[in-house]
C-alpha atoms as a PDB file:
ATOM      1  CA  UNK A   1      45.317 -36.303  -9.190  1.00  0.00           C
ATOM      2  CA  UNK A   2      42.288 -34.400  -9.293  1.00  0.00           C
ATOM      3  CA  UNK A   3      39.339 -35.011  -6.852  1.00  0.00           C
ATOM      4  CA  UNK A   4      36.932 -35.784  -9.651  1.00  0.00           C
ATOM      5  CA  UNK A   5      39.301 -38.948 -10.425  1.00  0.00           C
ATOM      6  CA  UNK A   6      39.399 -40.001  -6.835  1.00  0.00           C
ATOM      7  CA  UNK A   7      36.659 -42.690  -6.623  1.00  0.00           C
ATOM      8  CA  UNK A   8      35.881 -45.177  -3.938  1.00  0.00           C
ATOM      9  CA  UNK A   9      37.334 -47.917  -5.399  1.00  0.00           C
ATOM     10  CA  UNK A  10      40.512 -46.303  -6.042  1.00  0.00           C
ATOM     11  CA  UNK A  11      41.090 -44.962  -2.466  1.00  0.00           C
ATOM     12  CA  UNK A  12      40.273 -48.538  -0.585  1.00  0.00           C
ATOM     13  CA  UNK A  13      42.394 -50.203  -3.251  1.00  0.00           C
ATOM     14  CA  UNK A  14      44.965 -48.044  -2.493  1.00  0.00           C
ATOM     15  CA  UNK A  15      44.930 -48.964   1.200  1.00  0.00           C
ATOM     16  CA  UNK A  16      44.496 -52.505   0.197  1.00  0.00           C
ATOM     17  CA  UNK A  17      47.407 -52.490  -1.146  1.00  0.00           C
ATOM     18  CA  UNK A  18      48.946 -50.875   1.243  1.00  0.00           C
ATOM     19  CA  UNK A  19      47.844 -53.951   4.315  1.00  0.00           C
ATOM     20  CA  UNK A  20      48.988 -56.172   1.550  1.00  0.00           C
ATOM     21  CA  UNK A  21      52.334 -54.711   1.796  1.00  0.00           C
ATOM     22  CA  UNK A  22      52.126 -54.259   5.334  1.00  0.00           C
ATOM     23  CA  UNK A  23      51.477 -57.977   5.525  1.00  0.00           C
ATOM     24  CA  UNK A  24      54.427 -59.035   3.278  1.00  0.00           C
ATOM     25  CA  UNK A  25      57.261 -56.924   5.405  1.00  0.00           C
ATOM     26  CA  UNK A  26      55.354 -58.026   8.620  1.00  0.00           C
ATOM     27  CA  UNK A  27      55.834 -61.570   7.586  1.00  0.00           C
ATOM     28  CA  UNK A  28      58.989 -61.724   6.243  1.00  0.00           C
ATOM     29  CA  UNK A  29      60.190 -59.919   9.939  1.00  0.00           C
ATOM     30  CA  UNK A  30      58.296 -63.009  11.458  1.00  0.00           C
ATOM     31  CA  UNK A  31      60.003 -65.537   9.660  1.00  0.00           C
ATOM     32  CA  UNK A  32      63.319 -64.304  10.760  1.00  0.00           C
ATOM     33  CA  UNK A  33      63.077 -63.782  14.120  1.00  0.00           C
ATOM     34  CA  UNK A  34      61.474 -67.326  13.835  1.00  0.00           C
ATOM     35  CA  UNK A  35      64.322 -68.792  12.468  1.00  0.00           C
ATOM     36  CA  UNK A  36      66.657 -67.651  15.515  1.00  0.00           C
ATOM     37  CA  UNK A  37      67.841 -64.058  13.912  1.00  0.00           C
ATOM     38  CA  UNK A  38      67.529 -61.771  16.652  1.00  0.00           C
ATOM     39  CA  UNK A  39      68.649 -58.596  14.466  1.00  0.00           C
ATOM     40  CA  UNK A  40      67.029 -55.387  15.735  1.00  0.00           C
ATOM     41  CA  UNK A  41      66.613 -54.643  12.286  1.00  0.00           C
ATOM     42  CA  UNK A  42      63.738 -57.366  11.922  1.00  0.00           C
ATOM     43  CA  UNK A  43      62.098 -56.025  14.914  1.00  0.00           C
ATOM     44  CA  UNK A  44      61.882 -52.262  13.591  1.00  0.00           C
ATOM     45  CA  UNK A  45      60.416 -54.172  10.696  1.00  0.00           C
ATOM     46  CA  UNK A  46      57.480 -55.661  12.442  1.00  0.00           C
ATOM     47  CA  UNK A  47      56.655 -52.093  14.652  1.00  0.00           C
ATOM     48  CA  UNK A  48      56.815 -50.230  10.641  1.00  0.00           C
ATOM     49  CA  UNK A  49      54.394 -52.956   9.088  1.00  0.00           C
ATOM     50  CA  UNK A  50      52.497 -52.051  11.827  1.00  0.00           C
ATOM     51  CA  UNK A  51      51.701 -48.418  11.552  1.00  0.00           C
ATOM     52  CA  UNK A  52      51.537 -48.947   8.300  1.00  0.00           C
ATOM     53  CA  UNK A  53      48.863 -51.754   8.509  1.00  0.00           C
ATOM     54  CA  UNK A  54      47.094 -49.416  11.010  1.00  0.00           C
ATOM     55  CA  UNK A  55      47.571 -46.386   9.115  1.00  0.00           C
ATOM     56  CA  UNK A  56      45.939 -47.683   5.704  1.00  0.00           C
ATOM     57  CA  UNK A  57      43.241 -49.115   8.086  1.00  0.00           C
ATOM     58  CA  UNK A  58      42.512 -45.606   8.742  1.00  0.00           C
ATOM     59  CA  UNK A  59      42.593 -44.809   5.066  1.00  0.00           C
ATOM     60  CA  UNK A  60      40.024 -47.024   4.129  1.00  0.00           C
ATOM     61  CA  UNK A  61      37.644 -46.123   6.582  1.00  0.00           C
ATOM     62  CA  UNK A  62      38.030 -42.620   6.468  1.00  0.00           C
ATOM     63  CA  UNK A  63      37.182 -43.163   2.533  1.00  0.00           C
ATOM     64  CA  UNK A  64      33.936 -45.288   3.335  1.00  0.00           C
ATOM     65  CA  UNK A  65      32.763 -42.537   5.811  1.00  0.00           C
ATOM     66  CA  UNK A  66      33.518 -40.015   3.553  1.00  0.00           C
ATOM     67  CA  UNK A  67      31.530 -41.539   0.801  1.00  0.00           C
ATOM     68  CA  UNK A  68      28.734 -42.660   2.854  1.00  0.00           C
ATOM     69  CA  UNK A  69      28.499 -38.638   3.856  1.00  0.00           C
ATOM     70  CA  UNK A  70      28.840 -38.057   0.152  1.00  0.00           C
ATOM     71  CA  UNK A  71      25.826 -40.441  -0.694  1.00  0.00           C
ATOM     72  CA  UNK A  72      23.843 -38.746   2.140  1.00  0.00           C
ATOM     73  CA  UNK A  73      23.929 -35.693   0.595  1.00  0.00           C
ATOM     74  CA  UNK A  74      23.364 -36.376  -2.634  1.00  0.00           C
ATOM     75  CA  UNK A  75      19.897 -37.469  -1.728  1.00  0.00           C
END
């Protein structure tokens, strides 16, 4: 991918989807453990969706300061 093609919306889409999926795993850990399954596994599950939430959470605001810098410039 080329930097031209890298737009705004792409890049917080991109970590949009990525909380989404975050989300989804983070849930489906929750609703495990909630129904009495105690696996470790589930738990690892929960700590992943979170870095991952966090780390796309990053992504998206590094992109919107970014930009903003970008649109500062510009004029």
């Amino acid at each position: 991918m080329s930097i031209e093609s890298v737009t705004t919306g792409s890049v917080l889409g991109k970590a949009v989807e990525g909380i989404s999926r975050a989300t989804e795993k983070l849930n489906e850990a929750a609703q495990s453990i909630a129904e009495g399954n105690l696996d470790p596994a589930d738990f690892v599950k929960m700590i992943q969706a979170e870095t991952a939430a966090g780390a796309n959470v990053a992504v998206a605001r590094t992109a919107d300061e970014t930009f903003k810098r970008l649109l500062d410039i510009k004029v």
